[in-house]
Protein backbone atom coordinates (compact mmCIF):
# COMPACT_ATOMS: atom_id res chain seq x y z
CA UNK A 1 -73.78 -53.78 41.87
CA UNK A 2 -72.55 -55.63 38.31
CA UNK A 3 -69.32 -56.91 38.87
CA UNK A 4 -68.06 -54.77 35.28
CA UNK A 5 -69.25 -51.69 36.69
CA UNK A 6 -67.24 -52.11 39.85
CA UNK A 7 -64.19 -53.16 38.14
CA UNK A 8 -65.04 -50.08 36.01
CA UNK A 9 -64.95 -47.77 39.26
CA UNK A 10 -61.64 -49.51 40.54
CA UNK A 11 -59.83 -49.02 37.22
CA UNK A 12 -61.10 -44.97 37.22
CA UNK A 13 -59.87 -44.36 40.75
CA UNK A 14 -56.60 -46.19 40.31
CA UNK A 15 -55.90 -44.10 37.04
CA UNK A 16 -56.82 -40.96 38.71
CA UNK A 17 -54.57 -41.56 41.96
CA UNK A 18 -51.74 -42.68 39.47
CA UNK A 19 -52.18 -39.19 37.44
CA UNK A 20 -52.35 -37.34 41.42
CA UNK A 21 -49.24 -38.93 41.89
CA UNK A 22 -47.33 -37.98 38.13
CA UNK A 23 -43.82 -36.28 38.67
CA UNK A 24 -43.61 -33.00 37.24
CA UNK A 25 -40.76 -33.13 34.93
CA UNK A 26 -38.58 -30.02 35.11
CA UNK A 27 -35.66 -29.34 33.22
CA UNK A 28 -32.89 -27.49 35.41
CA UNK A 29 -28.67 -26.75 33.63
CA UNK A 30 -26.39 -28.68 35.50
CA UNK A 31 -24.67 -27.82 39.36
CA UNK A 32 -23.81 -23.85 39.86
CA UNK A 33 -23.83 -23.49 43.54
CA UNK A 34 -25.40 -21.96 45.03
CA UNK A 35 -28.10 -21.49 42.47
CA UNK A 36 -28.10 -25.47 42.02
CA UNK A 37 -26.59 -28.17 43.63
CA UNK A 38 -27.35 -31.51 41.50
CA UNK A 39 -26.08 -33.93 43.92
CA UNK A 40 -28.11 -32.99 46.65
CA UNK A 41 -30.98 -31.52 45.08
CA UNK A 42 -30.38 -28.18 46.97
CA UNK A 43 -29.18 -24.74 46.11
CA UNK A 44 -31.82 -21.25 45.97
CA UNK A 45 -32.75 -21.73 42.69
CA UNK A 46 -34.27 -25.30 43.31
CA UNK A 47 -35.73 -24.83 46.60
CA UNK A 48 -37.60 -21.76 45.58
CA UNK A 49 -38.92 -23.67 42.63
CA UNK A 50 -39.71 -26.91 44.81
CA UNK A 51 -41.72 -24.67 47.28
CA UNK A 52 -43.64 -22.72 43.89
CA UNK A 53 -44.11 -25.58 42.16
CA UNK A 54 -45.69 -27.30 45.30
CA UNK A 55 -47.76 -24.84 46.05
CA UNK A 56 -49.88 -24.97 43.21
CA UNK A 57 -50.16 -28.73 43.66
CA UNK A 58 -47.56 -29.99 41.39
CA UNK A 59 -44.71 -32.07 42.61
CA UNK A 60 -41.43 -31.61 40.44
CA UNK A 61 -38.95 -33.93 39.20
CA UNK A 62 -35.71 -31.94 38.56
CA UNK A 63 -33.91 -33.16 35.05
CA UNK A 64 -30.74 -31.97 35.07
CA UNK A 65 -28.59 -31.60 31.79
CA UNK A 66 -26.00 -29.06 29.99
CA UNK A 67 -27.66 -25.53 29.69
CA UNK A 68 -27.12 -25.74 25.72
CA UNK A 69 -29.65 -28.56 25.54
CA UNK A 70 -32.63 -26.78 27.31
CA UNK A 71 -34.32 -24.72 25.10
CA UNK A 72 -35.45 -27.91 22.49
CA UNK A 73 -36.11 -29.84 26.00
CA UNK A 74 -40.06 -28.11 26.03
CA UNK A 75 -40.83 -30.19 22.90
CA UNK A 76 -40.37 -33.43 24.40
CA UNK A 77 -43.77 -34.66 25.11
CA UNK A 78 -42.75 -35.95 28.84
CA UNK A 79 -41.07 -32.51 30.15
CA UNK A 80 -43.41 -29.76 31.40
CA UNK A 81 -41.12 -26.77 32.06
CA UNK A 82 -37.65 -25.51 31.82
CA UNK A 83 -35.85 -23.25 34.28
CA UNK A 84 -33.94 -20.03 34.03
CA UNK A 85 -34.76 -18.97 30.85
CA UNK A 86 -35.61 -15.20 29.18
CA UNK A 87 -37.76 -14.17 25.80
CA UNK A 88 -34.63 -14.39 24.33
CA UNK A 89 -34.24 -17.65 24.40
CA UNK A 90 -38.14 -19.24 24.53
CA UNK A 91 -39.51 -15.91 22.67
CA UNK A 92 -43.08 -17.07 23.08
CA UNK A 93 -44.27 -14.98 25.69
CA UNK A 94 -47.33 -16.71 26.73
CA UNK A 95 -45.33 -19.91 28.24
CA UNK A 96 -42.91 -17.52 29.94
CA UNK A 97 -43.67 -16.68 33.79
CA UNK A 98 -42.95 -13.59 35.17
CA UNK A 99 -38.89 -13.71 36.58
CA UNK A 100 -38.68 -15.59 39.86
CA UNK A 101 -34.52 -15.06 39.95
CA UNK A 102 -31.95 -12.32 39.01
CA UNK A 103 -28.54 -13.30 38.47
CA UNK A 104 -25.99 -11.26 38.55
CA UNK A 105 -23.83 -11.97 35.20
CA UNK A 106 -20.46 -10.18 34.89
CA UNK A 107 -17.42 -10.43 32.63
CA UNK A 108 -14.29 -11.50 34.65
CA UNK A 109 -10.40 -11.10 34.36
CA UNK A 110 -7.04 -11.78 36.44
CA UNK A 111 -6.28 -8.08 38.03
CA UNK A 112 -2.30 -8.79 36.43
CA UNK A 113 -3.57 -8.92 33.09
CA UNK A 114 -4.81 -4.91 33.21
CA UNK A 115 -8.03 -5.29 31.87
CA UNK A 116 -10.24 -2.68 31.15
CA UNK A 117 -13.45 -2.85 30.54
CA UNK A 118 -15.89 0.17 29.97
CA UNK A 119 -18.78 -1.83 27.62
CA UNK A 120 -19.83 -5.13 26.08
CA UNK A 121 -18.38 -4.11 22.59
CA UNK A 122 -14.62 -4.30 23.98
CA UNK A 123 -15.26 -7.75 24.44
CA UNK A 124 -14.53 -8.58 21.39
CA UNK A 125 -10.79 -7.57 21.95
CA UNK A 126 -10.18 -10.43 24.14
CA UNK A 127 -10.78 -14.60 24.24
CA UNK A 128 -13.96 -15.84 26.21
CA UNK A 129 -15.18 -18.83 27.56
CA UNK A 130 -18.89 -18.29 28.71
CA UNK A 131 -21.75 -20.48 30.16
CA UNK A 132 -24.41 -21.90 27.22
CA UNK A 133 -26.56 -19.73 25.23
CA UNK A 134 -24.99 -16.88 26.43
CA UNK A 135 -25.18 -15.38 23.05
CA UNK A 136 -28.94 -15.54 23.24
CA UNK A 137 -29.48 -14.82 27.16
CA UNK A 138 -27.28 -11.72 26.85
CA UNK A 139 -28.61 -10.02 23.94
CA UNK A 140 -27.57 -9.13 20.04
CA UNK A 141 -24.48 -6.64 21.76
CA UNK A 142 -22.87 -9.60 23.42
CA UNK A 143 -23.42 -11.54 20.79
CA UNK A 144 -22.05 -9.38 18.09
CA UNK A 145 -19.03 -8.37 20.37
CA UNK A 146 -18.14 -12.13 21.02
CA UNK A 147 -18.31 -13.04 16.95
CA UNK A 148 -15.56 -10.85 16.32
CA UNK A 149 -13.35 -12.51 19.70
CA UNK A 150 -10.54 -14.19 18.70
CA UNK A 151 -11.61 -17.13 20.85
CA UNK A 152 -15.17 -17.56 22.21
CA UNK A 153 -16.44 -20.56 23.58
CA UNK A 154 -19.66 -22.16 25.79
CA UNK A 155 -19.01 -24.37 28.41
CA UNK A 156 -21.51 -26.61 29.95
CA UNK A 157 -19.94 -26.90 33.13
CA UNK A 158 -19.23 -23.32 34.79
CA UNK A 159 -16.42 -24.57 37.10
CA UNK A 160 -14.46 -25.67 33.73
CA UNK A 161 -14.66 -21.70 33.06
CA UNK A 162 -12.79 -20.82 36.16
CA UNK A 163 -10.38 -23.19 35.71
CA UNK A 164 -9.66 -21.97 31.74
CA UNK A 165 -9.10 -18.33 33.63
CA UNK A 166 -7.05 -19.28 36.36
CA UNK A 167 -4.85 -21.75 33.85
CA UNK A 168 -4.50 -18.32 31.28
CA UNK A 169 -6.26 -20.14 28.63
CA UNK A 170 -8.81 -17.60 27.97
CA UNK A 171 -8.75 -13.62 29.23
CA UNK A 172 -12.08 -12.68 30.28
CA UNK A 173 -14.50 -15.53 31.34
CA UNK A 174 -18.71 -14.56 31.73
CA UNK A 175 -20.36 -16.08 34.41
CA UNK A 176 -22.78 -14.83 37.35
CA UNK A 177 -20.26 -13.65 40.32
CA UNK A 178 -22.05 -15.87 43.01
CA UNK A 179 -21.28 -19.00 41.45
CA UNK A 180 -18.12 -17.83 40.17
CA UNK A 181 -17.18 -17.18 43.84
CA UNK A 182 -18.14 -20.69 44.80
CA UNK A 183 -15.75 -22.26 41.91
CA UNK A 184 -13.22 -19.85 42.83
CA UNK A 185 -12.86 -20.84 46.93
CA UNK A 186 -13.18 -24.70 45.88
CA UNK A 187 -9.99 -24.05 43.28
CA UNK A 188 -7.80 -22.49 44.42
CA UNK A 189 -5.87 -21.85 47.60
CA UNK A 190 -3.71 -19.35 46.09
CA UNK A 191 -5.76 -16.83 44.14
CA UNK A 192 -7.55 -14.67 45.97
CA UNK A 193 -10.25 -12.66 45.52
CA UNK A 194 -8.25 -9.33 45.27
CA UNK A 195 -6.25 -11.08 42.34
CA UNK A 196 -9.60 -10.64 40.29
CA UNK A 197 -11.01 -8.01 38.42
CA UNK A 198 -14.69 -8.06 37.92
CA UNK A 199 -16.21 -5.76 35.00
CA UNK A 200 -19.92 -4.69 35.82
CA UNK A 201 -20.73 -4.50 31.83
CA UNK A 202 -24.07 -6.44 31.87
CA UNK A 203 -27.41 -5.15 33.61
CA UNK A 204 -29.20 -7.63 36.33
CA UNK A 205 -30.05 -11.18 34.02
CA UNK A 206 -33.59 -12.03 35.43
CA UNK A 207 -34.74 -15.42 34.62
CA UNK A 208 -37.75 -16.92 33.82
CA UNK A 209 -39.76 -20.56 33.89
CA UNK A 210 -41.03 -22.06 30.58
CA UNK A 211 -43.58 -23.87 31.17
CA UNK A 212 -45.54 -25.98 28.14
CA UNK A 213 -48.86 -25.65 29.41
CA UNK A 214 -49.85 -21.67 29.16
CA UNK A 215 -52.11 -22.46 31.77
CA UNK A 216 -50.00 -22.97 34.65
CA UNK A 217 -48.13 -19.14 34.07
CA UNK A 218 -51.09 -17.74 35.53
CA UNK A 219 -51.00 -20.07 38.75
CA UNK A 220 -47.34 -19.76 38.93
CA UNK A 221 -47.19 -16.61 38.78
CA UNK A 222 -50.06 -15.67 41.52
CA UNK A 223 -48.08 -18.33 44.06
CA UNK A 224 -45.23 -16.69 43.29
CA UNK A 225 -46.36 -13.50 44.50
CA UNK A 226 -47.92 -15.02 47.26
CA UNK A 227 -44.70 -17.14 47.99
CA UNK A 228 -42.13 -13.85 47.53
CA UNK A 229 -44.27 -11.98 50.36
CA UNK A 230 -43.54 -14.73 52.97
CA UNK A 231 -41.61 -16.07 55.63
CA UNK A 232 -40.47 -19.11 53.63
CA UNK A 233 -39.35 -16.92 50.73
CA UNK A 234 -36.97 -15.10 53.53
CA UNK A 235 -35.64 -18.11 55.33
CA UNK A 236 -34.32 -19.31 51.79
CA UNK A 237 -32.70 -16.22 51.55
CA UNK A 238 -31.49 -15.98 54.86
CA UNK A 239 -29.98 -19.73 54.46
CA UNK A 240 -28.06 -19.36 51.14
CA UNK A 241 -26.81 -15.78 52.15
CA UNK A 242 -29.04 -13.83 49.24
């Protein structure tokens, strides 16, 4: 065989082992245990999406960077998805996979301050610190209600939130109550969980992946299915108490 046409052969297989072998780049926010734990690479959130993602032969390099910053992320030519996300925020449908997560967002007071809370509008009677793009992930009510607050702000990093509540800085902070609970325990010694008043005001937040290539929806979505209806899927649960 001509030496060019071997040398031709070699050069094809090493390119296609080298593309076999190409990280997956996936944009995740920054730590909320237990959803995701940065150091470590753990939490639910990342585990479930490590087992999807492998599962339709991709393997995923986690990026991990302030919330804020993720939905221009997909338009960087090296990152192929972006995690917990709604229509709200990447409004193209067609990249958006069906929701692989719920969280459970909530707006949250100290008990002693006698807050009551009966709907998203009264929000705007009070000062707020909330996680990134919560104006867009929560919809135009919580986003109207939090123009009119005398102080509203985003925070990239959710345990900064607690500690604005417990320090009296802001009234009401708006965060999902598992990772709240997390920030809360690792705090404090003092405040307990009876000195906190939890307002039920938003409906379930499901979350979505966006991916850039519409093609792998479909695929991610069938494994998902697959995945949710397993033994796996439960032991995740099971571990991080879900």
């Amino acid at each position: 065989m001509p030496i060019n046409i071997i040398l031709f052969i070699f050069i094809f297989l090493l390119s296609t082992n080298s593309m076999a072998n190409q990280s997956y780049k996936v944009v995740v926010g920054l730590s909320k245990p237990p959803y995701v734990i940065e150091e470590s690479q753990t939490g639910f959130e990342l585990e479930l999406i490590q087992q999807l993602l492998t599962l339709i032969g991709k393997e995923p390099e986690f990026i991990f960077i302030p919330y804020g910053r993720s939905e221009k992320m997909l338009a960087l030519p090296d990152i192929d998805a972006v995690l917990t996300v709604n229509e709200k925020i990447f409004p193209n449908s067609q990249y958006l996979s069906k929701s692989y997560i719920s969280y459970e967002n909530v707006a949250i007071s100290m008990k002693k301050n006698a807050i009551s809370l009966n709907n998203v509008a009264e929000l705007a009677d009070y000062s707020i610190a909330a996680f990134q793009l919560a104006h867009k992930a929560l919809g135009a009510e919580f986003s109207a209600a939090v123009t009119n607050s005398s102080i509203y702000i985003q925070v990239a990093n959710q345990e900064k939130q607690v500690e604005l509540l417990l320090l009296g800085r802001v009234d009401i902070i708006v965060m999902d109550t598992k990772i709240f609970l997390h920030f809360l325990n690792k705090l404090s010694k003092t405040v307990k969980q009876s000195d906190i008043q939890i307002h039920h005001i938003f409906p379930l937040s499901p979350y979505q992946v966006a991916f850039k290539n519409s093609g792998d929806v479909e695929v991610f979505n069938s494994a998902l299915k697959t995945f949710k209806a397993s033994n796996k899927y439960q032991n995740i649960i099971e571990k991080y108490n879900f």
